[in-house]
C-alpha atoms as a PDB file:
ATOM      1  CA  UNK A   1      16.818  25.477  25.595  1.00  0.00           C
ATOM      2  CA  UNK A   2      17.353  24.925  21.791  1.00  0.00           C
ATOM      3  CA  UNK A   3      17.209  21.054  22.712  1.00  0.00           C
ATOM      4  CA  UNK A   4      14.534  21.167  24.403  1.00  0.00           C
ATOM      5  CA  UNK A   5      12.325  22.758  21.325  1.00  0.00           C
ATOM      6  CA  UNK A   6      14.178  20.315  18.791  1.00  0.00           C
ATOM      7  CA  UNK A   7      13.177  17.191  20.475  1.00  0.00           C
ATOM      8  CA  UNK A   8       9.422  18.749  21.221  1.00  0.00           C
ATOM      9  CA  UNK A   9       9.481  19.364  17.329  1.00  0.00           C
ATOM     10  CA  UNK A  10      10.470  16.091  16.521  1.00  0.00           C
ATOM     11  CA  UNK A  11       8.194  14.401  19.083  1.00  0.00           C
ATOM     12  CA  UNK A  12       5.525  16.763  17.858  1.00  0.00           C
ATOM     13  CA  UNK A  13       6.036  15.408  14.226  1.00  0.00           C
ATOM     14  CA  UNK A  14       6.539  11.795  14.871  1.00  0.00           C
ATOM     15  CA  UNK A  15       2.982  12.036  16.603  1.00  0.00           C
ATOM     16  CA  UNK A  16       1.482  13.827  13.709  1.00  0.00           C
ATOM     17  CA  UNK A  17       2.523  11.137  11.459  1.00  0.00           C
ATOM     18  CA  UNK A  18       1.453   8.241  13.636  1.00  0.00           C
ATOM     19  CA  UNK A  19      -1.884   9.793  13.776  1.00  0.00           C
ATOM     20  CA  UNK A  20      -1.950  10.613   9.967  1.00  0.00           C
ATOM     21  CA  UNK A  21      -1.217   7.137   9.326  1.00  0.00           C
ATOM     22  CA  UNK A  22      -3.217   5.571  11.710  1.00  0.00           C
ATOM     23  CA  UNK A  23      -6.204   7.650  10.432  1.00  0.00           C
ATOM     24  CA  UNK A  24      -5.648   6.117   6.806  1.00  0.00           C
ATOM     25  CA  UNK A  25      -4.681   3.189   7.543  1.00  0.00           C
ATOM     26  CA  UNK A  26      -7.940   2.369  10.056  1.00  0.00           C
ATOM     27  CA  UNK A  27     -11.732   0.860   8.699  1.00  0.00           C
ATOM     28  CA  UNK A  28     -13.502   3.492   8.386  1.00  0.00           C
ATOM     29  CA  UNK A  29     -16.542   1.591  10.311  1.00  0.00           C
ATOM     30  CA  UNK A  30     -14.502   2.384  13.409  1.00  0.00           C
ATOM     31  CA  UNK A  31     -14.204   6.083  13.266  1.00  0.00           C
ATOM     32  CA  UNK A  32     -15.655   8.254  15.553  1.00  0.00           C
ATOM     33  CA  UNK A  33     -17.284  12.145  15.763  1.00  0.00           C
ATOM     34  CA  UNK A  34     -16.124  13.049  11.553  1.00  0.00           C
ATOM     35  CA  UNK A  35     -15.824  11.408   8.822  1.00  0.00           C
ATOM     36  CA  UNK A  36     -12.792   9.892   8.158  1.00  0.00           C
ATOM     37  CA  UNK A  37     -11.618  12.220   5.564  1.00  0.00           C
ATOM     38  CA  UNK A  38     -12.350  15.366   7.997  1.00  0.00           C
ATOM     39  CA  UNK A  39      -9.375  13.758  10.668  1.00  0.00           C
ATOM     40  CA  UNK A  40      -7.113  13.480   8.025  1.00  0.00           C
ATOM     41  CA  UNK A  41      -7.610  17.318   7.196  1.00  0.00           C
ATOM     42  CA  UNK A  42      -7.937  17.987  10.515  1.00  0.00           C
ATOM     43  CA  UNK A  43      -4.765  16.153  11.384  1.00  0.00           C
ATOM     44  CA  UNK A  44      -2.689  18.137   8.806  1.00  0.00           C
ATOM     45  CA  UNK A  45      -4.278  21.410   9.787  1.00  0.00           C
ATOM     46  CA  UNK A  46      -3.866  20.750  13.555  1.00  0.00           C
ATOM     47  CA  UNK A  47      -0.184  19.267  14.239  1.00  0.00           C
ATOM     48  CA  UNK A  48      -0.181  18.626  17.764  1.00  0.00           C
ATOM     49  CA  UNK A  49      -3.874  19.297  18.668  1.00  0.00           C
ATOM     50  CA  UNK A  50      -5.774  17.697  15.481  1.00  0.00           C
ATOM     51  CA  UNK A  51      -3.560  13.991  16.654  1.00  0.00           C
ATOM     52  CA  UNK A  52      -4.416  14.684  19.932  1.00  0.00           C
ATOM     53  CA  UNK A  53      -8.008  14.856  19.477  1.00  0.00           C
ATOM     54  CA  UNK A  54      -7.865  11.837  16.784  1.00  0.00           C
ATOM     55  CA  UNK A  55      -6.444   9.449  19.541  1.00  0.00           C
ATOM     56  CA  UNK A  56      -8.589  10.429  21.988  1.00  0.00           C
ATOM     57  CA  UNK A  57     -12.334  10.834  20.164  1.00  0.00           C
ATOM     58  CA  UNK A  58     -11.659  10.054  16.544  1.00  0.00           C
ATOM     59  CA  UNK A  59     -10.211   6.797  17.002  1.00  0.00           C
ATOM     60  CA  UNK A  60     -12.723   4.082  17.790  1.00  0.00           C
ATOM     61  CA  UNK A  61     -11.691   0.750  19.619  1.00  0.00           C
ATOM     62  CA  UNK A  62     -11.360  -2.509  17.588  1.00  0.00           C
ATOM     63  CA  UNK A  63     -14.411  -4.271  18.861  1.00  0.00           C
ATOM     64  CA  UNK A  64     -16.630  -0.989  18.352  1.00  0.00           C
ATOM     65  CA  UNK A  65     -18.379   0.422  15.426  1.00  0.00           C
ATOM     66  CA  UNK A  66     -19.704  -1.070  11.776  1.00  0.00           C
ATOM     67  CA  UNK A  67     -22.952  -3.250  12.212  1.00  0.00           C
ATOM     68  CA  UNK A  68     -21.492  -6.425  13.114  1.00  0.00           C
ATOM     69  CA  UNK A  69     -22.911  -9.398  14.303  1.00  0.00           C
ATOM     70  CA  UNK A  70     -22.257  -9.363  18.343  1.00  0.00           C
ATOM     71  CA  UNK A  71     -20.986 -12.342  19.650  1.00  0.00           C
ATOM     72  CA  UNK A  72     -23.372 -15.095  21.059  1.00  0.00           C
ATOM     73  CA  UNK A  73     -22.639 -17.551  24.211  1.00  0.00           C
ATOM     74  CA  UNK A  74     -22.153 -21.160  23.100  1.00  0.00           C
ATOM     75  CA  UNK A  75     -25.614 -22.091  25.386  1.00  0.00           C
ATOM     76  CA  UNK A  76     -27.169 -19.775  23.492  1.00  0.00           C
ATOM     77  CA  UNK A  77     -25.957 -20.684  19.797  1.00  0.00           C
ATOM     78  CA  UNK A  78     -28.469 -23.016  18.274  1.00  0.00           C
ATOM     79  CA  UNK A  79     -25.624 -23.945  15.895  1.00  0.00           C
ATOM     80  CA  UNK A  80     -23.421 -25.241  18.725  1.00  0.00           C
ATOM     81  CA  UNK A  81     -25.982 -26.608  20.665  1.00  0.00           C
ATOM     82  CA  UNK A  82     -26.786 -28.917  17.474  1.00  0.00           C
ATOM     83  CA  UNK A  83     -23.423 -29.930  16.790  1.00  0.00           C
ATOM     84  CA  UNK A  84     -23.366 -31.203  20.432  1.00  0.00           C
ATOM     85  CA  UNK A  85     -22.966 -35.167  21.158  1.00  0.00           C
ATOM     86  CA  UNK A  86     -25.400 -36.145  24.231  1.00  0.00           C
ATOM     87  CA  UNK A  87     -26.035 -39.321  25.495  1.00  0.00           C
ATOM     88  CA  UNK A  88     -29.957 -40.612  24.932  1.00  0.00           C
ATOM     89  CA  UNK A  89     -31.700 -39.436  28.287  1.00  0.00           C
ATOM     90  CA  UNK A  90     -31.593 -42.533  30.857  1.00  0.00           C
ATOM     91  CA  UNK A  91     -28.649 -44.104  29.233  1.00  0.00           C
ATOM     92  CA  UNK A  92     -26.344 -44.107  31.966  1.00  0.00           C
ATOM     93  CA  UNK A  93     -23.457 -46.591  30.567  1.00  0.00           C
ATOM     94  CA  UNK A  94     -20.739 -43.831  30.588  1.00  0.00           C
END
């Protein structure tokens, strides 16, 4: 039984730490719910629950958040279109 508490400790702890890390380490554009100094408390306070609830709500997916510019299709882009080498219309040598 004693193992069985040590290793749910130690997972307990090695998720904590991933979590406090991870909530450091991450742009803050790309946190969710709190600020990102209220997961790091909350983390610390919480343990098992507070990394828990940062992986599942606080943590926001790489492509989400900030103001970015979102991504345009190449027929769309002006900028491509322009850079594009067509052949004069009627020219049909090629």
């Amino acid at each position: 039984m004693t193992r069985f508490a040590i290793v749910g400790i130690a997972l307990l702890i090695a998720l904590t730490v991933f979590a406090l890390v991870d909530a450091i380490l991450i742009d803050r554009f790309r946190v969710r719910g709190v600020p990102k100094g209220v997961w790091v408390f909350l983390i610390l306070i919480l343990p098992g629950i507070g990394a828990i609830l940062w992986l599942l709500v606080g943590r926001g997916r790489k492509g989400t958040g900030g103001k970015g510019r979102r991504g345009v299709a190449p027929d769309d882009d002006p900028d491509f279109l322009r850079g594009l080498n067509f052949p004069p219309p009627g020219d049909n040598n090629g």
